[in-house]
N, C-alpha and C. Protein backbone atom coordinates (compact mmCIF):
# COMPACT_ATOMS: atom_id res chain seq x y z
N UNK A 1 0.84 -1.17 0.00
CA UNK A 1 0.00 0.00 0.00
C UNK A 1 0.88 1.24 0.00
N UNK A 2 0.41 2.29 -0.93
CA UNK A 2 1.20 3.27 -0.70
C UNK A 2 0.52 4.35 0.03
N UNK A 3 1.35 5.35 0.44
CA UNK A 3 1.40 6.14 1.91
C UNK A 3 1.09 7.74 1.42
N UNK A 4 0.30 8.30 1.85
CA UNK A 4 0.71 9.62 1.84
C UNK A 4 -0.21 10.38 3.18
N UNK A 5 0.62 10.77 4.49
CA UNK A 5 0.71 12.01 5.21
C UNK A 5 0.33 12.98 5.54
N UNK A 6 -0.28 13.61 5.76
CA UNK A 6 -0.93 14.75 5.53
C UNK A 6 -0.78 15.33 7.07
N UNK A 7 -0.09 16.22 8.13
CA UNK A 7 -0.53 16.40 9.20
C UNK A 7 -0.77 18.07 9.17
N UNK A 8 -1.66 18.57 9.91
CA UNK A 8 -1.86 19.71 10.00
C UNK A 8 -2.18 20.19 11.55
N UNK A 9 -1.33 21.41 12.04
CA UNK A 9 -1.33 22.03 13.61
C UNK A 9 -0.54 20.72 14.86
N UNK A 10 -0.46 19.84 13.93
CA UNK A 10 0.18 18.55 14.87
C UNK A 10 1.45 17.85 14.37
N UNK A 11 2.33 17.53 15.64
CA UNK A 11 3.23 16.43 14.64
C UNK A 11 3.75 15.31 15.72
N UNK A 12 3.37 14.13 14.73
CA UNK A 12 3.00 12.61 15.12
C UNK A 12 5.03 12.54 15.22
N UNK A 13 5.05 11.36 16.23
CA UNK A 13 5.79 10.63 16.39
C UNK A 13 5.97 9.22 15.68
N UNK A 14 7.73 8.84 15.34
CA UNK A 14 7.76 7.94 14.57
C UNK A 14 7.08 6.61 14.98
N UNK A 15 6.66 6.73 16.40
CA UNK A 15 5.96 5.38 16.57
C UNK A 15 4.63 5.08 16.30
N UNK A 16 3.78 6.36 16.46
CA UNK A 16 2.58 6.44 15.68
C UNK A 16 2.48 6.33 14.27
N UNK A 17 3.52 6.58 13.17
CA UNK A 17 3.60 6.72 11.80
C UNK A 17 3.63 4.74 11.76
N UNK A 18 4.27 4.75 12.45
CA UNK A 18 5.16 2.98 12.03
C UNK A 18 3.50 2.16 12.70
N UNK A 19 2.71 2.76 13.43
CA UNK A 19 1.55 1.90 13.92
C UNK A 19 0.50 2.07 12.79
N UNK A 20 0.56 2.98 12.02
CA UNK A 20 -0.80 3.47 11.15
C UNK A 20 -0.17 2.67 9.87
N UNK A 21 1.08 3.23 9.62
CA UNK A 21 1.53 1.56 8.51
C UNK A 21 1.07 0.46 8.62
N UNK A 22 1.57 -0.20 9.76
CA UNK A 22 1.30 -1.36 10.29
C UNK A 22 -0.31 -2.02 10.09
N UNK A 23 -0.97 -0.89 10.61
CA UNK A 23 -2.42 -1.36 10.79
C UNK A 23 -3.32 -1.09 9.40
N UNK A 24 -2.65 -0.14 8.52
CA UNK A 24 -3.18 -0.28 7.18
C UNK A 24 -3.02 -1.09 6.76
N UNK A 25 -1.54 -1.96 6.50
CA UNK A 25 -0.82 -2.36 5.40
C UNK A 25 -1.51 -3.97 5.83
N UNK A 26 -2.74 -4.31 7.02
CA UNK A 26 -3.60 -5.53 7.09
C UNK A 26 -4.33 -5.50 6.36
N UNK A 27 -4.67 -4.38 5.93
CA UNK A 27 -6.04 -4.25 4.76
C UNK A 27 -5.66 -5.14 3.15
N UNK A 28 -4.27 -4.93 3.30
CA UNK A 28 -3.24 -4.83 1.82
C UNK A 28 -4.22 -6.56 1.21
N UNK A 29 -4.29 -7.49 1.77
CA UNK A 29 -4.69 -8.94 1.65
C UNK A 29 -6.15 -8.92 0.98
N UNK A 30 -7.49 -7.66 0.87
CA UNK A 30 -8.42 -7.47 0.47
C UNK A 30 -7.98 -7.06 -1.44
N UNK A 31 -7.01 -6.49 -1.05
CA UNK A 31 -6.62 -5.86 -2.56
C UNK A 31 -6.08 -6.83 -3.93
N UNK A 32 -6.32 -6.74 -4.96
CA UNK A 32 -5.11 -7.56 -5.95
C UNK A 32 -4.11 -6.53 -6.11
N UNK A 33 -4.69 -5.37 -6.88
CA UNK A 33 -3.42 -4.93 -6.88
C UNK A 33 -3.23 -3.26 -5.93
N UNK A 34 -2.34 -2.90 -6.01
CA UNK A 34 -1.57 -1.79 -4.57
C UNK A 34 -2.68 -0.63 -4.46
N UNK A 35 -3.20 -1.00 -3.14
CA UNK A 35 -4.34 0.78 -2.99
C UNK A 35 -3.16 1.91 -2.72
N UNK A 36 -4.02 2.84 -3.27
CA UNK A 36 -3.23 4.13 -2.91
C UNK A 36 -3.95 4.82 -1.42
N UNK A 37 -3.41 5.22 0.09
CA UNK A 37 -3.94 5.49 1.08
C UNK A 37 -3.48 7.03 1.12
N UNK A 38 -4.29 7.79 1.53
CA UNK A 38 -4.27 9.15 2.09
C UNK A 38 -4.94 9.39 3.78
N UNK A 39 -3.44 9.75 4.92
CA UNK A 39 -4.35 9.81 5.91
C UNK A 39 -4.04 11.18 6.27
N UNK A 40 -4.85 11.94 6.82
CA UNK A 40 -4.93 13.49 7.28
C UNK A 40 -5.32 13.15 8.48
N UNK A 41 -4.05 14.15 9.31
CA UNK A 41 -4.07 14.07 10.67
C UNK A 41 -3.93 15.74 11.25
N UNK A 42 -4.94 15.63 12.03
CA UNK A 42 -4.98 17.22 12.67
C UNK A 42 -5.47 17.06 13.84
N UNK A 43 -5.29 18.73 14.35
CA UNK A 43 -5.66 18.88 15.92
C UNK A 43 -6.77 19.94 15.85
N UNK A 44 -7.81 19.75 16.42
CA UNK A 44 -8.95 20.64 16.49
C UNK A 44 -9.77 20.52 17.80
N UNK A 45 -9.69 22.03 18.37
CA UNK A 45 -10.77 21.94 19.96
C UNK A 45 -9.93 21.05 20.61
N UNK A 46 -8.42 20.97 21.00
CA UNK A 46 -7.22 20.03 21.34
C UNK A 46 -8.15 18.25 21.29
N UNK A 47 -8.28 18.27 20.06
CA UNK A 47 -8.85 16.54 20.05
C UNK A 47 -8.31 16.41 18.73
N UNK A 48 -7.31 15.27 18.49
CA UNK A 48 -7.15 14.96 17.11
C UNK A 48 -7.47 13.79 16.28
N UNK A 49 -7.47 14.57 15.41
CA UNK A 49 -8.79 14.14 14.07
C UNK A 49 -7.72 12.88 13.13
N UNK A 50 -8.29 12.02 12.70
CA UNK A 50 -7.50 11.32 11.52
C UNK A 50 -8.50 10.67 10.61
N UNK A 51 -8.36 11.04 9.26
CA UNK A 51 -9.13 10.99 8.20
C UNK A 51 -8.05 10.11 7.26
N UNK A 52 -9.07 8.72 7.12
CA UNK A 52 -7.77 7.54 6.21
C UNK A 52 -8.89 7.49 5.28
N UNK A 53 -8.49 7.87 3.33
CA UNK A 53 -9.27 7.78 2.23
C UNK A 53 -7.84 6.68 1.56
N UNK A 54 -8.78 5.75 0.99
CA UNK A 54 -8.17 4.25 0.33
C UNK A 54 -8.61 4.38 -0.73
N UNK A 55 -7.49 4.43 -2.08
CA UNK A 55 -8.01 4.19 -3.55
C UNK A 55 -7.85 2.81 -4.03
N UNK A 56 -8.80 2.35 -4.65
CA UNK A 56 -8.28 0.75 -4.56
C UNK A 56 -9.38 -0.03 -5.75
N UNK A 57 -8.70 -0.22 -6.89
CA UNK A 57 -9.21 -1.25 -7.78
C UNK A 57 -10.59 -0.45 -8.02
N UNK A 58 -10.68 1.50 -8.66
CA UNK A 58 -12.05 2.00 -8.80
C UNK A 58 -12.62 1.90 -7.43
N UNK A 59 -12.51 1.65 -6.60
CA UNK A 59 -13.78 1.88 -5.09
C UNK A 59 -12.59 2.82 -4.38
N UNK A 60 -13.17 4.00 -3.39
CA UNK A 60 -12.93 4.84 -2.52
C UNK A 60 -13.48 4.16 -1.09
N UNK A 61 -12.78 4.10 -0.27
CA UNK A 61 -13.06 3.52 0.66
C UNK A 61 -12.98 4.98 1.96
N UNK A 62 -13.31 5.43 2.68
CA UNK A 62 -13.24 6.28 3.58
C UNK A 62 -13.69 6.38 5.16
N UNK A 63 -12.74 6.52 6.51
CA UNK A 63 -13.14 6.78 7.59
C UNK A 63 -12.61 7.43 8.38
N UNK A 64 -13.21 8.02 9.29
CA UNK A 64 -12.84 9.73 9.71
C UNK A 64 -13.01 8.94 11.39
N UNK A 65 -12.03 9.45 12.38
CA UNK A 65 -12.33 9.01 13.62
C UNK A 65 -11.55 10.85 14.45
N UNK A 66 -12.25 10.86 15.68
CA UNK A 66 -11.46 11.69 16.46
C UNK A 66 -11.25 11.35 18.04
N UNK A 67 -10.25 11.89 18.55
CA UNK A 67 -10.46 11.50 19.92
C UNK A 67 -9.44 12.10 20.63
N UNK A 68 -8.62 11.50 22.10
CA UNK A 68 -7.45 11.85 22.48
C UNK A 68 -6.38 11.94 22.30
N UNK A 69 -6.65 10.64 21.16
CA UNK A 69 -5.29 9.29 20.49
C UNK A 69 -5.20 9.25 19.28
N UNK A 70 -4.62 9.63 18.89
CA UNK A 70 -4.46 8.92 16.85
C UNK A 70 -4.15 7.92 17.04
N UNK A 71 -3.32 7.09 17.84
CA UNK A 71 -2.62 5.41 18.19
C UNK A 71 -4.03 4.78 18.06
N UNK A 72 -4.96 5.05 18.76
CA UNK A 72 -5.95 4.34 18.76
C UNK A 72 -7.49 4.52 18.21
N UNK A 73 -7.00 5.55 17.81
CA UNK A 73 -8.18 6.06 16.50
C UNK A 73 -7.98 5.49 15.83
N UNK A 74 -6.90 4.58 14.70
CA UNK A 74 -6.38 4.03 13.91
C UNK A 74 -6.93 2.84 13.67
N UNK A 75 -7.10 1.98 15.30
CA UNK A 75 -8.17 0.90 15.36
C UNK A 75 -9.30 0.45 14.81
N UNK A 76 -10.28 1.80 15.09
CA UNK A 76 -11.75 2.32 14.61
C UNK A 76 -11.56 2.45 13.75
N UNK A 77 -10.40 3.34 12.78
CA UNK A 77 -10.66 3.44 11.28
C UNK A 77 -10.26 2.12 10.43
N UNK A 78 -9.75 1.20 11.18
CA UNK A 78 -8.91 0.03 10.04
C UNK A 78 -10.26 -0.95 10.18
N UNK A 79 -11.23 -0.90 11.06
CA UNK A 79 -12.00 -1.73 11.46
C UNK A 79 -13.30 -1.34 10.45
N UNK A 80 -13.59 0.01 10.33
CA UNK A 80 -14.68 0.68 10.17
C UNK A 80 -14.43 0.48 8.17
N UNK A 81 -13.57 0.33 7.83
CA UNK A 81 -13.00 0.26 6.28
C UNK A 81 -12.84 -0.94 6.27
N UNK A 82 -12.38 -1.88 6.62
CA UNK A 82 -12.76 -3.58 6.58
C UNK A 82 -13.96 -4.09 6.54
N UNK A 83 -15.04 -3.44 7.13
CA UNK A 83 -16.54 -3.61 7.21
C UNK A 83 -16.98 -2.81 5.93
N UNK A 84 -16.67 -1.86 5.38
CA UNK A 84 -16.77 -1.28 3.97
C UNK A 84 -16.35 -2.18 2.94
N UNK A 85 -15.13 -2.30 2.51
CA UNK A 85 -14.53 -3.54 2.21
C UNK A 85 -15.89 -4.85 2.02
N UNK A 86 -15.72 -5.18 3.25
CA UNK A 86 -16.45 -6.65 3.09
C UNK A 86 -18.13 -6.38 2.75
N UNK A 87 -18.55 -5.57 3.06
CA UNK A 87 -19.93 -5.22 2.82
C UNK A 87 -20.01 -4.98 1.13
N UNK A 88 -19.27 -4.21 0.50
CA UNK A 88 -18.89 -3.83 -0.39
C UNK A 88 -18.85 -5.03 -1.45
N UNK A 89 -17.72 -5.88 -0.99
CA UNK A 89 -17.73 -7.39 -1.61
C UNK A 89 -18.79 -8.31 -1.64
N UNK A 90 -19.11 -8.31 -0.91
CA UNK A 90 -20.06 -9.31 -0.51
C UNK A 90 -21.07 -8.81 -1.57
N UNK A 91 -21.49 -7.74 -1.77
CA UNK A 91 -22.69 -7.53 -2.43
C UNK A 91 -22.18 -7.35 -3.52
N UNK A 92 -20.96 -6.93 -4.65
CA UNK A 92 -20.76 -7.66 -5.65
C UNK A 92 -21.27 -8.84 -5.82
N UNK A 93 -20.25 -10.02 -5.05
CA UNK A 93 -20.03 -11.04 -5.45
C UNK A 93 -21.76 -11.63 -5.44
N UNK A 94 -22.81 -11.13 -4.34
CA UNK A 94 -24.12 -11.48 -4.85
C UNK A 94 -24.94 -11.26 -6.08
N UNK A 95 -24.74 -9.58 -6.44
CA UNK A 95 -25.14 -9.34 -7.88
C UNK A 95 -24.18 -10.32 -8.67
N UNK A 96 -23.38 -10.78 -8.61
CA UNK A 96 -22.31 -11.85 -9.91
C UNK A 96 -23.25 -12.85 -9.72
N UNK A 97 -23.93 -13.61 -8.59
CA UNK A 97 -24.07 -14.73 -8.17
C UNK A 97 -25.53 -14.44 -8.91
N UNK A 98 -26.49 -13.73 -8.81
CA UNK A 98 -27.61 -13.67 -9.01
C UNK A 98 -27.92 -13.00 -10.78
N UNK A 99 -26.89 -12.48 -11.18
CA UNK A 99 -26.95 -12.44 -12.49
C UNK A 99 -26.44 -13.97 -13.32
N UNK A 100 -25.90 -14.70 -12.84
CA UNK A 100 -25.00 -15.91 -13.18
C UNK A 100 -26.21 -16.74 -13.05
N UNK A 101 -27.49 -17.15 -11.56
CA UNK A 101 -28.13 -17.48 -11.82
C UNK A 101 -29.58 -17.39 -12.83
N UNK A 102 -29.47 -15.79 -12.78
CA UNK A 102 -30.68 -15.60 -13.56
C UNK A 102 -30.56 -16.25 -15.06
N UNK A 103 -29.32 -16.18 -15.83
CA UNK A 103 -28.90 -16.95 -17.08
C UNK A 103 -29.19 -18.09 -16.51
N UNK A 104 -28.76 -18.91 -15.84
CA UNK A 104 -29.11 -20.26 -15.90
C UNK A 104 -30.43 -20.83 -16.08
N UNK A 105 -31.23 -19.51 -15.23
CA UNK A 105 -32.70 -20.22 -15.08
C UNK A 105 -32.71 -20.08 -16.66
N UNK A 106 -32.52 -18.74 -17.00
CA UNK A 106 -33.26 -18.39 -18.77
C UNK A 106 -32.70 -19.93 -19.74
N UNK A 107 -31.97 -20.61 -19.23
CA UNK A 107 -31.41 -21.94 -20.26
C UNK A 107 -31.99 -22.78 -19.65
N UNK A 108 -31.81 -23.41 -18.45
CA UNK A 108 -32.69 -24.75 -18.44
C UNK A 108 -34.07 -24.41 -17.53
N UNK A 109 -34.27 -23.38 -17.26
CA UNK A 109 -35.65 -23.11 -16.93
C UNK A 109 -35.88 -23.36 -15.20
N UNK A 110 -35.18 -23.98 -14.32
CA UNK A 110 -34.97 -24.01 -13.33
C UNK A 110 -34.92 -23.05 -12.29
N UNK A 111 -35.95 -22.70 -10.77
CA UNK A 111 -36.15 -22.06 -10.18
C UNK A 111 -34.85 -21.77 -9.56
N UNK A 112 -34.51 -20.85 -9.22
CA UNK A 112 -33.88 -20.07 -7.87
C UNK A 112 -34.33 -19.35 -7.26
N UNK A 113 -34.03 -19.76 -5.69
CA UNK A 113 -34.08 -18.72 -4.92
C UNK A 113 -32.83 -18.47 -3.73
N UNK A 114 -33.01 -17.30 -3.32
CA UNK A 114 -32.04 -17.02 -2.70
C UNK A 114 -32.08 -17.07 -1.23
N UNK A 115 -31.20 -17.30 -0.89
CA UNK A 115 -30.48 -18.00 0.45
C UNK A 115 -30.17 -17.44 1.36
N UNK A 116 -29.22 -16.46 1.00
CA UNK A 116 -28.87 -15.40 1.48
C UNK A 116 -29.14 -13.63 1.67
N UNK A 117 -29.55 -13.16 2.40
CA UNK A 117 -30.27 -11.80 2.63
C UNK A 117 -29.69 -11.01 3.42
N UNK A 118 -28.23 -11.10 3.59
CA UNK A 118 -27.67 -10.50 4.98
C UNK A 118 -27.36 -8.71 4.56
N UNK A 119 -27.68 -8.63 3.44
CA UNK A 119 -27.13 -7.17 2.90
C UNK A 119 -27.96 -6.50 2.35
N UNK A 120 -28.68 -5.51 2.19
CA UNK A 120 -29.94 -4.78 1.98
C UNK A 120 -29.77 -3.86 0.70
N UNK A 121 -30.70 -4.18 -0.58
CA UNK A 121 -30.58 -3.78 -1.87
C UNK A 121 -30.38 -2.25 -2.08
N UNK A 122 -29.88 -1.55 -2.60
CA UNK A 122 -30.01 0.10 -2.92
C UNK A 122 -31.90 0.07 -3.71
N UNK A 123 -32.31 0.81 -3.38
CA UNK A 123 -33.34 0.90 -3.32
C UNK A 123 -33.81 2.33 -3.76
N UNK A 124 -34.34 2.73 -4.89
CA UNK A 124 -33.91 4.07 -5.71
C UNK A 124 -36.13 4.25 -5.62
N UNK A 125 -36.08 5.42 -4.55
CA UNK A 125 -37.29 5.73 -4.48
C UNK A 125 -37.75 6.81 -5.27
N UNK A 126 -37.19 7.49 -5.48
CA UNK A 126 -37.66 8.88 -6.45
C UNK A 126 -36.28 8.57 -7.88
N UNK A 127 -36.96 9.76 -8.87
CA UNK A 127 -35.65 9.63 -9.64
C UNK A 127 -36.23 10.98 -10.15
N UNK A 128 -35.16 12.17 -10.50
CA UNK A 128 -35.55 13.07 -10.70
C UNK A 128 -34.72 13.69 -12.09
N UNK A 129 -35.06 14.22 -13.51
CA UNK A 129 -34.33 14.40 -14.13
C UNK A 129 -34.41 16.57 -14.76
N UNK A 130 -33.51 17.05 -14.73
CA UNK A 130 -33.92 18.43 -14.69
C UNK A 130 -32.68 18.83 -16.04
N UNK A 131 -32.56 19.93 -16.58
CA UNK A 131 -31.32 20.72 -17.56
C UNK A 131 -30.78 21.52 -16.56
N UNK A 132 -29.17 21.85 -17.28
CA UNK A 132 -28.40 22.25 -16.25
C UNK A 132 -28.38 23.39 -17.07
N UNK A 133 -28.29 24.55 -16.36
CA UNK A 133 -27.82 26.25 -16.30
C UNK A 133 -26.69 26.50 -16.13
N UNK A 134 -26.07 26.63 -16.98
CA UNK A 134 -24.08 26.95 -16.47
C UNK A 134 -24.57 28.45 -15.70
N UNK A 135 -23.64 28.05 -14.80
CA UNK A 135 -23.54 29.08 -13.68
C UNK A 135 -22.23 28.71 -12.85
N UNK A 136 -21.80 29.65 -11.72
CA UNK A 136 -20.38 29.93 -11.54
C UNK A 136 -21.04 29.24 -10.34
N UNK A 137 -19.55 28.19 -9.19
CA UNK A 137 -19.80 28.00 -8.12
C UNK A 137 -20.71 28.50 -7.38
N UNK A 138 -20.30 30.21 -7.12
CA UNK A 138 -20.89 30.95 -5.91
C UNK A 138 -22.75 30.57 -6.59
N UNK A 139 -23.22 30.83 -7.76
CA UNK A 139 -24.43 30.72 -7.83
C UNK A 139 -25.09 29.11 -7.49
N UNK A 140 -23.96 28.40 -7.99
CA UNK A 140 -24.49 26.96 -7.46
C UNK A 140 -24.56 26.38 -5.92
N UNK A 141 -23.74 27.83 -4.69
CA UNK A 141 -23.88 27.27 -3.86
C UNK A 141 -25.20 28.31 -2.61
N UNK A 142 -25.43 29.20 -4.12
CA UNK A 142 -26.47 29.88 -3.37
C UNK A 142 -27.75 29.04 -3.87
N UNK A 143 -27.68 28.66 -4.72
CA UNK A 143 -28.84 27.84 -5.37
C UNK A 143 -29.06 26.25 -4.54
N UNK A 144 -27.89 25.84 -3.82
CA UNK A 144 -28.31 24.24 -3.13
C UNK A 144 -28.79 25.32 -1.87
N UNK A 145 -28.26 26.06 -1.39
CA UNK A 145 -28.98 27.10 0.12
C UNK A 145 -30.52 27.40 -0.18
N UNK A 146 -31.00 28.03 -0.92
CA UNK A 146 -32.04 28.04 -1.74
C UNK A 146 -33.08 26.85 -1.21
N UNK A 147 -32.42 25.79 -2.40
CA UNK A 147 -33.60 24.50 -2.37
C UNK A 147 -33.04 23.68 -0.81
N UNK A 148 -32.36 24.30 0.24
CA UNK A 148 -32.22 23.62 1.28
C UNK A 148 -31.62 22.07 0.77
N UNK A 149 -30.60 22.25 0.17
CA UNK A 149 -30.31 20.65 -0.21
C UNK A 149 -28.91 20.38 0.74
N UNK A 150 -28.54 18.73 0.69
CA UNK A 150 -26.69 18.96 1.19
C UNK A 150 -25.62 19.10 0.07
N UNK A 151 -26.62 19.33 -1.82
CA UNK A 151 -25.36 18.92 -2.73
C UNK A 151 -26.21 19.72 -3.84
N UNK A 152 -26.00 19.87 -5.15
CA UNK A 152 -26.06 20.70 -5.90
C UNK A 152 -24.93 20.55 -7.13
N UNK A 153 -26.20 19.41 -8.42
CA UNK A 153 -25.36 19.31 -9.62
C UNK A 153 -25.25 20.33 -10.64
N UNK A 154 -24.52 20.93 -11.30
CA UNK A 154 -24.67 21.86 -11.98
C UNK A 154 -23.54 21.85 -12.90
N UNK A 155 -23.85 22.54 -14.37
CA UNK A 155 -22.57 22.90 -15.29
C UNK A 155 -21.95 23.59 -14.71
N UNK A 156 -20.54 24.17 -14.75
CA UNK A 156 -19.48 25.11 -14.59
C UNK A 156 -19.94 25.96 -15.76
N UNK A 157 -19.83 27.28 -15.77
CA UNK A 157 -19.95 28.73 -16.75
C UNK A 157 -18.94 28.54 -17.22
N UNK A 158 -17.46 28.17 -17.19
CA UNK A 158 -16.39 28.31 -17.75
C UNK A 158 -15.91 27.41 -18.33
N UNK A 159 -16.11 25.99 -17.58
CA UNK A 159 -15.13 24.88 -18.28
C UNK A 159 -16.63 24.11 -18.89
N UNK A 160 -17.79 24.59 -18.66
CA UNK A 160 -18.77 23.83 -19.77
C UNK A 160 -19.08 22.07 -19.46
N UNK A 161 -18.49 21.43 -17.87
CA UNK A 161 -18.24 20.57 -17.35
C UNK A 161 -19.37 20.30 -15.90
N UNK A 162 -19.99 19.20 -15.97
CA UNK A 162 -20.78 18.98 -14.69
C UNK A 162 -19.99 18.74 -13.67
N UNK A 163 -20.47 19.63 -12.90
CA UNK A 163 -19.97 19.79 -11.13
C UNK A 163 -21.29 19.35 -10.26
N UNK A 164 -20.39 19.14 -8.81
CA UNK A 164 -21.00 18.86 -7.35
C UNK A 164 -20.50 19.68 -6.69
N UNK A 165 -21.25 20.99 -5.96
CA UNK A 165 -21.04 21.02 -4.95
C UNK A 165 -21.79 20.97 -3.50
N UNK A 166 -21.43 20.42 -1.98
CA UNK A 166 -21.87 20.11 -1.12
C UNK A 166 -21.48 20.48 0.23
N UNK A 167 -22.32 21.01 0.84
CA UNK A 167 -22.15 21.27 2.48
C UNK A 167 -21.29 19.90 3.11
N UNK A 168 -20.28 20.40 3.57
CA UNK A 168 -20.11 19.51 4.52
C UNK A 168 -20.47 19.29 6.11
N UNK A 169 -19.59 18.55 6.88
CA UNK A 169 -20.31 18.32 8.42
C UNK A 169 -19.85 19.27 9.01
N UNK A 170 -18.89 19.57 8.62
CA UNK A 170 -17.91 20.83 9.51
C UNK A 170 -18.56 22.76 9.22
N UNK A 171 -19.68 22.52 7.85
CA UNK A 171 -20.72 23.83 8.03
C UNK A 171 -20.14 24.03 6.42
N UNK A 172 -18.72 24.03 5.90
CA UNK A 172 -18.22 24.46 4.50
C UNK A 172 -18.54 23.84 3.63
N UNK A 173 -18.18 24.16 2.72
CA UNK A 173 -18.50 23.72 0.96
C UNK A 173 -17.07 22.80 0.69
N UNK A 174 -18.08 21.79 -0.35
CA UNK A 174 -17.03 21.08 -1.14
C UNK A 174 -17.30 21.20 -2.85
N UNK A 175 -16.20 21.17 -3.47
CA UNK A 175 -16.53 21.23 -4.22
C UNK A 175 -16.20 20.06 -5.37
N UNK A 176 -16.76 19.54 -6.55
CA UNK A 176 -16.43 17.71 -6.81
C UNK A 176 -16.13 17.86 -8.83
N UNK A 177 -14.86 18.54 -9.16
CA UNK A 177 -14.81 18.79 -10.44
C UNK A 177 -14.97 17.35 -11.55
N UNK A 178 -15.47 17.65 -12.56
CA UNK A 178 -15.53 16.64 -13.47
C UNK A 178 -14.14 16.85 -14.52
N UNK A 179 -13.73 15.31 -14.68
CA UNK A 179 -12.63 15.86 -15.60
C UNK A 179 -12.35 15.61 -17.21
C-alpha cells in the first residue's frame, strides 16, 4: 500500500507513523493490486482528528475518527473500512451470483431462490431528471442554500463541465470537479 501524510497544527511521532503503517498495510490482503492510502491528521478543539481515504481497484473507501489518540483512532478506522470492504464485496459477489443465476434459469428453466439476505438492496425511491444552467460555483452554492439541499449538480460557466457542490459536516463547501 502506498502512503501519503498529511498532518496539520500537529506532529505525530515515529511510533505512531510505524503503527498506522502497520495497521493499514492488514487491509493490503483485500486488494489484488496496490491501494493508494491518504491519511490526514490534525488537531482541532485540542482533540485529534485522523481521516484515512483508500483508492483501490475503482472503489474509494473512507473513515474519519477523532479523539485523544491517533494510536488508537487508527483501530476504529482500520475496522470501520474492513466492514466497507467486506460489505462492499459481498454484495458484488451477490449481484455476480444472481446475475450468473438468472442466465441459468433463462437456459434450463430451473427455479432459484435465494439463500442469502444479509445485505440490503439500494433501493432508488424517487428519480428526478432536470437541464443544467451553467452558472459559476458561488451561484451553485447559493442555489443548493435556496432549495435547502446537502449537494447541488450543476454545469461550470467556464469549463462547460458537470460539477457537485456540497455542504459539509464541519458547516463548508465542497466542491467535486468533473474531468
Amino acid at each position: 500500500m502506498k502512503f501519503t501524510i498529511t498532518t496539520r497544527k500537529i506532529t505525530i511521532k515515529d511510533e505512531v507513523r510505524d503503527k498506522i503503517y502497520h495497521k493499514l498495510s492488514k487491509l493490503d490482503k483485500f486488494f489484488n493490486d496496490e491501494p493508494e492510502s491518504t491519511i490526514v491528521i490534525k488537531e482541532e478543539n485540542k482533540k485529534q482528528y485522523i481521516e484515512v481515504t483508500i483508492f483501490a481497484g475503482g472503489m474509494i473507501y473512507r473513515a474519519e475518527q477523532n479523539g485523544d489518540d491517533v494510536a488508537l483512532a487508527i483501530d476504529g478506522i482500520v475496522d470501520i473500512i474492513e466492514r466497507q470492504i467486506r460489505k462492499n464485496k459481498t454484495r458484488l459477489e451477490k449481484k455476480i451470483k444472481k446475475d450468473a443465476l438468472s442466465e441459468q434459469f433463462m437456459i434450463s428453466g430451473n427455479a432459484y431462490e435465494s439463500d442469502a439476505e444479509d445485505e440490503e438492496e439500494f433501493k432508488i425511491v424517487r428519480k428526478k431528471k432536470f437541464s443544467f444552467k451553467p452558472m459559476s460555483v458561488e451561484e451553485a452554492i447559493l442555489q443548493m442554500n435556496l432549495l435547502g439541499h446537502q449537494f447541488f449538480v450543476y454545469q461550470d460557466s467556464e469549463t462547460e463541465k458537470t460539477n457537485v457542490v456540497y455542504k459539509r459536516k464541519d458547516g463548508n463547501y465542497a466542491l467535486i470537479e468533473a474531468e
